[in-house]
N, C-alpha and C. Protein backbone atom coordinates (compact mmCIF):
# COMPACT_ATOMS: atom_id res chain seq x y z
N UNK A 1 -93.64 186.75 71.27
CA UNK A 1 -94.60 185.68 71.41
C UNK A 1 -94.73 184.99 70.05
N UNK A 2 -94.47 183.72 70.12
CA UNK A 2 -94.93 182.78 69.21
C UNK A 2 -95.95 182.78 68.41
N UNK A 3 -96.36 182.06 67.09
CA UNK A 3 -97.54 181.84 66.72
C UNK A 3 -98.19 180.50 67.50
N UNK A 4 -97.25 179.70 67.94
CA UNK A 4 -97.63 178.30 68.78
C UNK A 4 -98.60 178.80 70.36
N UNK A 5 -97.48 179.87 70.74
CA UNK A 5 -98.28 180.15 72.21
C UNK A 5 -99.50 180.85 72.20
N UNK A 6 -99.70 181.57 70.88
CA UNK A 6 -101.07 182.19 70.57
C UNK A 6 -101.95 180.98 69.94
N UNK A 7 -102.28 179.90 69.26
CA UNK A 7 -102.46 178.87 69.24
C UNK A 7 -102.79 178.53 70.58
N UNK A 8 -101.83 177.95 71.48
CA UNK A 8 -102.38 177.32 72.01
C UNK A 8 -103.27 177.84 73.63
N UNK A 9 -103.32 179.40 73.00
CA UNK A 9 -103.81 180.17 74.15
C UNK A 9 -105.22 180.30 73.49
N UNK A 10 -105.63 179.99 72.26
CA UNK A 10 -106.90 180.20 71.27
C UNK A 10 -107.39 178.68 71.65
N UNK A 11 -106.90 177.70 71.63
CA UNK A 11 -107.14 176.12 71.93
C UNK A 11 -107.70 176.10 73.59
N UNK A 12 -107.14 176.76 74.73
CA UNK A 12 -107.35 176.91 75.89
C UNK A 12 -108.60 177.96 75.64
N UNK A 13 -108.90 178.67 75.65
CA UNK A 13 -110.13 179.41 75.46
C UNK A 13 -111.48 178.96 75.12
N UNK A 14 -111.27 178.18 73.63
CA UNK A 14 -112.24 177.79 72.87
C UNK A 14 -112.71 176.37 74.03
N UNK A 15 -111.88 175.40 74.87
CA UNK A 15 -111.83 174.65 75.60
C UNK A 15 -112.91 175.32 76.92
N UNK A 16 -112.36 176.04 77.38
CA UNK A 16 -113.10 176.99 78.67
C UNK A 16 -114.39 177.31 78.56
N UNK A 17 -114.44 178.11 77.02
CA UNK A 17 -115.64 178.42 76.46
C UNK A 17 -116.59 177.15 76.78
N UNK A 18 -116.05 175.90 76.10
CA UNK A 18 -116.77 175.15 76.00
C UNK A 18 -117.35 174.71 77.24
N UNK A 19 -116.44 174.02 78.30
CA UNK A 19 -116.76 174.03 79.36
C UNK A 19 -117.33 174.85 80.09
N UNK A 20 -118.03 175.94 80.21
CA UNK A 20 -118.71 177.25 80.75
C UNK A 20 -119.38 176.90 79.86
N UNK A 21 -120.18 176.73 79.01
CA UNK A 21 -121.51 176.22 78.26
C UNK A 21 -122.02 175.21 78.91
N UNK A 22 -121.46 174.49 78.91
CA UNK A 22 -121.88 172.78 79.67
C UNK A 22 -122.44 173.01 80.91
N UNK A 23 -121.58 173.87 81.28
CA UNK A 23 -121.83 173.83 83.07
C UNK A 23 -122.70 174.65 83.36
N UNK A 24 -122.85 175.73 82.39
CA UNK A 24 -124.22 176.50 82.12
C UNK A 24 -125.70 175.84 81.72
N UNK A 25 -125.23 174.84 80.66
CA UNK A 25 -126.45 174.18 80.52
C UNK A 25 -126.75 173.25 81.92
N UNK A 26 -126.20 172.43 82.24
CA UNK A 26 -126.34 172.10 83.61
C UNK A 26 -126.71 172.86 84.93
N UNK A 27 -126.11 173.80 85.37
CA UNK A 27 -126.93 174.54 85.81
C UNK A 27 -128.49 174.97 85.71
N UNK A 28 -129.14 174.95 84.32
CA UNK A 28 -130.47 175.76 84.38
C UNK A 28 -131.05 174.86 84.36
N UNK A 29 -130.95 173.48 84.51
CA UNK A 29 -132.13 171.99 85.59
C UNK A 29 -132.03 172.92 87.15
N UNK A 30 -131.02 173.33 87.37
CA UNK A 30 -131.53 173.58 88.66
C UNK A 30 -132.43 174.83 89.23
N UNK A 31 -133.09 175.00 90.21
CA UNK A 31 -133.75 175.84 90.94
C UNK A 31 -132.56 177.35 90.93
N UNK A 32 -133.30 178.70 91.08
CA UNK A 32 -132.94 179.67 91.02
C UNK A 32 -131.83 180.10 92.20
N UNK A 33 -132.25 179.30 93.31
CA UNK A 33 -131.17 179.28 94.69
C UNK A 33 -130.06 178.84 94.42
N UNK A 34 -130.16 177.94 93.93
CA UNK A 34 -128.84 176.84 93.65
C UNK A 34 -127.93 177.72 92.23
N UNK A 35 -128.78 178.05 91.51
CA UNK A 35 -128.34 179.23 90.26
C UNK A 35 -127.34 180.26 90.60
N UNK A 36 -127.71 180.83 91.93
CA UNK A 36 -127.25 182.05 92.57
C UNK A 36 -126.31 181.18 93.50
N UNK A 37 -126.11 180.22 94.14
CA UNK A 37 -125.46 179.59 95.24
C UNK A 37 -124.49 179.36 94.11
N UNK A 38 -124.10 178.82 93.44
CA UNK A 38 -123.11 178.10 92.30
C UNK A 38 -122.73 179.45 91.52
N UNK A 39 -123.47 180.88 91.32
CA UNK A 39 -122.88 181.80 90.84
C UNK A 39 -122.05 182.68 91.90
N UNK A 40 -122.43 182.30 93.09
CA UNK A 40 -121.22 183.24 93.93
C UNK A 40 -120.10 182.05 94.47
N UNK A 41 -120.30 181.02 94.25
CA UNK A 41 -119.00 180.40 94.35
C UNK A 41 -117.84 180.97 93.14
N UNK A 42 -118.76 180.37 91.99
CA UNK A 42 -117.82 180.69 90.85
C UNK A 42 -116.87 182.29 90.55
N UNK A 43 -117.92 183.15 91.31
CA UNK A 43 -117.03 184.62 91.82
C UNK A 43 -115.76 184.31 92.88
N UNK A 44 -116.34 183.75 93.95
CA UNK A 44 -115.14 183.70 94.98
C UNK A 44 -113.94 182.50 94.75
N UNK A 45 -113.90 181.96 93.74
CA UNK A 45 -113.50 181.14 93.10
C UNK A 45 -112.36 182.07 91.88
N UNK A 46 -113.06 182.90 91.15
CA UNK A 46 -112.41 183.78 90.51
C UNK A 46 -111.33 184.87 91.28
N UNK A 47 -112.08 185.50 92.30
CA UNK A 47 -111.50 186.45 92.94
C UNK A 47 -110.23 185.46 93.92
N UNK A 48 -110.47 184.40 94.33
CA UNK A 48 -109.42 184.03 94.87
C UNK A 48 -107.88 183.51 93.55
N UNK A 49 -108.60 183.22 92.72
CA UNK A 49 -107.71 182.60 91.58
C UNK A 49 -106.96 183.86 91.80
N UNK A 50 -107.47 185.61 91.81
CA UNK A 50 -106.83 186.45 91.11
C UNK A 50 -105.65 186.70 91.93
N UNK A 51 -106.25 186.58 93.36
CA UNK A 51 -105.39 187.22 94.26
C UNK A 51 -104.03 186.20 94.50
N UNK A 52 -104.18 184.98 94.33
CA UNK A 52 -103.43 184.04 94.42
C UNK A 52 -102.26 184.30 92.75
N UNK A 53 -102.90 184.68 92.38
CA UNK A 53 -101.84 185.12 90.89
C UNK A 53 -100.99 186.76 91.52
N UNK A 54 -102.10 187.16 92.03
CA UNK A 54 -101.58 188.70 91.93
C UNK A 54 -99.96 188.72 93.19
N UNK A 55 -100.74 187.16 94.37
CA UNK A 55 -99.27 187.21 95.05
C UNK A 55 -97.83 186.70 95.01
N UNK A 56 -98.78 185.45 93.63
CA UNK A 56 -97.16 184.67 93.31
C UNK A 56 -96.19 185.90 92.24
N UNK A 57 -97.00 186.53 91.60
CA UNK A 57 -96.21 188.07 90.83
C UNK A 57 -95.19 188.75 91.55
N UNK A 58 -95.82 189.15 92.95
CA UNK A 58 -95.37 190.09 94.00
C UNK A 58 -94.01 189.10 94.77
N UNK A 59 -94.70 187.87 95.46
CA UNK A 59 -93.08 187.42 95.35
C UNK A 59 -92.16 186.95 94.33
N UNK A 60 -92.63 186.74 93.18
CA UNK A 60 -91.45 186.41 92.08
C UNK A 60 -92.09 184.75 91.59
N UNK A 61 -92.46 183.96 92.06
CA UNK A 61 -93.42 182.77 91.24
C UNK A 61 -93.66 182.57 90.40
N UNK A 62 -94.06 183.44 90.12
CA UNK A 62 -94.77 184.01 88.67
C UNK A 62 -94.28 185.46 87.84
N UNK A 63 -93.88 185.08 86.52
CA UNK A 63 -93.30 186.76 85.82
C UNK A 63 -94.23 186.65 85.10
N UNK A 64 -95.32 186.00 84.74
CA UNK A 64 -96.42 186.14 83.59
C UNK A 64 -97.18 187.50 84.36
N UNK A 65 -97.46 188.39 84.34
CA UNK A 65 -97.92 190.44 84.62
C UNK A 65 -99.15 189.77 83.81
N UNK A 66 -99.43 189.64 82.42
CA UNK A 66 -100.32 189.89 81.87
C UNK A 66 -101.37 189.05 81.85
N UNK A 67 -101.15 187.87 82.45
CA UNK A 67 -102.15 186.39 82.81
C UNK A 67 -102.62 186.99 84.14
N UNK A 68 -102.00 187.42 85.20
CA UNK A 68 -102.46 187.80 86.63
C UNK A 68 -103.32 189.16 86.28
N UNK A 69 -103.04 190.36 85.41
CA UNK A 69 -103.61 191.44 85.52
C UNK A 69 -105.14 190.79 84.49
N UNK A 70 -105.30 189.33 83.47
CA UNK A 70 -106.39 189.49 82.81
C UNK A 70 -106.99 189.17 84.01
N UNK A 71 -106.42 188.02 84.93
CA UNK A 71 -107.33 187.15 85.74
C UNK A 71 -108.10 188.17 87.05
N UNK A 72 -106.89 189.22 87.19
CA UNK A 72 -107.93 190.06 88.28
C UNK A 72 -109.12 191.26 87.30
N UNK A 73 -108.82 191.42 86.11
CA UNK A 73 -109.77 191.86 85.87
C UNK A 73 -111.21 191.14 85.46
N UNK A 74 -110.94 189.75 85.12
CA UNK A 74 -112.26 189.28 85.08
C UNK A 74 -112.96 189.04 85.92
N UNK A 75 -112.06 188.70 87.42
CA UNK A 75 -112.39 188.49 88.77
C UNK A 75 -113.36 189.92 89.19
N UNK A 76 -112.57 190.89 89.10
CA UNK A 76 -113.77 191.90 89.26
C UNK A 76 -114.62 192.39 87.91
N UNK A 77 -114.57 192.44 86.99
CA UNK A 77 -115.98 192.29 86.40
C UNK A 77 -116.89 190.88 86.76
N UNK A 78 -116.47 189.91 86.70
CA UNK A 78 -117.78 189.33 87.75
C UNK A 78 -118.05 189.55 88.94
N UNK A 79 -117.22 190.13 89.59
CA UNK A 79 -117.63 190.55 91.18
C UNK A 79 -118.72 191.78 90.42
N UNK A 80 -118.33 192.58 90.10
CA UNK A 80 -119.08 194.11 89.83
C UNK A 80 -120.56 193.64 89.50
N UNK A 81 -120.74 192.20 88.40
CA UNK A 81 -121.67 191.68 87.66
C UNK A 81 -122.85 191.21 89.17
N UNK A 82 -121.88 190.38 89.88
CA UNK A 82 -122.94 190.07 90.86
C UNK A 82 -123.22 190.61 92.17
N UNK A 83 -122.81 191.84 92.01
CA UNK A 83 -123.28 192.96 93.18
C UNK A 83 -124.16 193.73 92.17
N UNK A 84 -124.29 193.74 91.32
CA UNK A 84 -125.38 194.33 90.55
C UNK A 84 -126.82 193.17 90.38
N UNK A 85 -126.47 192.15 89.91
CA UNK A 85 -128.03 190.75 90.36
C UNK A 85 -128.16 191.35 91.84
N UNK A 86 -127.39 191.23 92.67
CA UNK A 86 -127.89 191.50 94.28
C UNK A 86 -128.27 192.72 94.20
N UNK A 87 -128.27 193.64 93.77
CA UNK A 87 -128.79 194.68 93.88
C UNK A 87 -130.12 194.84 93.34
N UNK A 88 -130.48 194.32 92.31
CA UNK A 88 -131.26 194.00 91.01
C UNK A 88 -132.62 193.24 92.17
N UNK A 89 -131.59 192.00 92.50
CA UNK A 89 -132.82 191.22 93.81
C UNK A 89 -133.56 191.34 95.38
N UNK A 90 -132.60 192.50 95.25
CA UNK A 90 -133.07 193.50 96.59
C UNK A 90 -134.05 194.70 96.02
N UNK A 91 -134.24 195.37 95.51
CA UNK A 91 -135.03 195.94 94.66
C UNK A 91 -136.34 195.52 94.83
N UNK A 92 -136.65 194.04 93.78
CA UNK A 92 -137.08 193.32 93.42
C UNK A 92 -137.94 193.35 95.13
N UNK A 93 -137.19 192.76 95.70
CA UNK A 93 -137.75 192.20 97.06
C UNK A 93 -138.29 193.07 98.00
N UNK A 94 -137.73 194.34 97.89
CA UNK A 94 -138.22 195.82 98.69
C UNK A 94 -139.19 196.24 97.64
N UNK A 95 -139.78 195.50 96.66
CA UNK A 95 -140.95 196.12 95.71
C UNK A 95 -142.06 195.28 95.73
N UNK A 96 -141.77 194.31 96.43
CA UNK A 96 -143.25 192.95 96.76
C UNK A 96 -143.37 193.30 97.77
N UNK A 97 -142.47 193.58 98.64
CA UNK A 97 -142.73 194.02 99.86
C UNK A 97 -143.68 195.43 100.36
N UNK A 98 -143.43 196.37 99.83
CA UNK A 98 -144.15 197.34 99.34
C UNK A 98 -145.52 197.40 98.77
N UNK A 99 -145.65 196.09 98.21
CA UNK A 99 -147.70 196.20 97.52
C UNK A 99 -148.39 195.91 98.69
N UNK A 100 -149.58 196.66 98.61
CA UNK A 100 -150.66 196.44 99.48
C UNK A 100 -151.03 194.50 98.69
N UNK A 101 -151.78 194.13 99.98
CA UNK A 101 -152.19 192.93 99.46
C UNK A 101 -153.72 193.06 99.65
């Protein structure tokens, strides 16, 4: 590997980064529904990216191994991330539910 392709894999990042700020700040004008509605897209959005990498690998499409294995692992650490908020908000909701009024 190049010093160019590491470059321009540091240039793509810092780019992403950026964009995932923006869209973060944009996001928090909105209501908490819409917060959570736009955070499980962006999961099934990920998880499909992964699987769609993981099949062009398997038939031959794709020889990049190490772009498909980062993309399914970030795919499931945000999956893992937001079965834990859902878990977190079920809790939450079986514990209001629970007070005497």
């Amino acid at each position: 590997m190049s010093i160019n392709s590491i470059q321009s894999m540091q240039s793509a990042l810092t780019q992403g980064l950026e964009s995932t700020i923006s869209s973060t700040q944009d996001k928090s004008d909105q209501g908490f529904t819409a917060y959570l509605k736009n955070s499980f897209e962006d999961v099934n959005r990920s998880l499909a990216t992964a699987d769609k990498l993981a099949t062009d690998l398997a038939v031959g499409k794709n020889e990049n191994l190490h772009e498909a294995m980062i993309s399914m692992e970030k795919a499931e650490a945000s999956f893992k991330l937001l079965v834990q908020v859902r878990n977190r908000a079920l809790e939450a909701y079986n514990e209001i539910m629970r007070m005497q009024v």
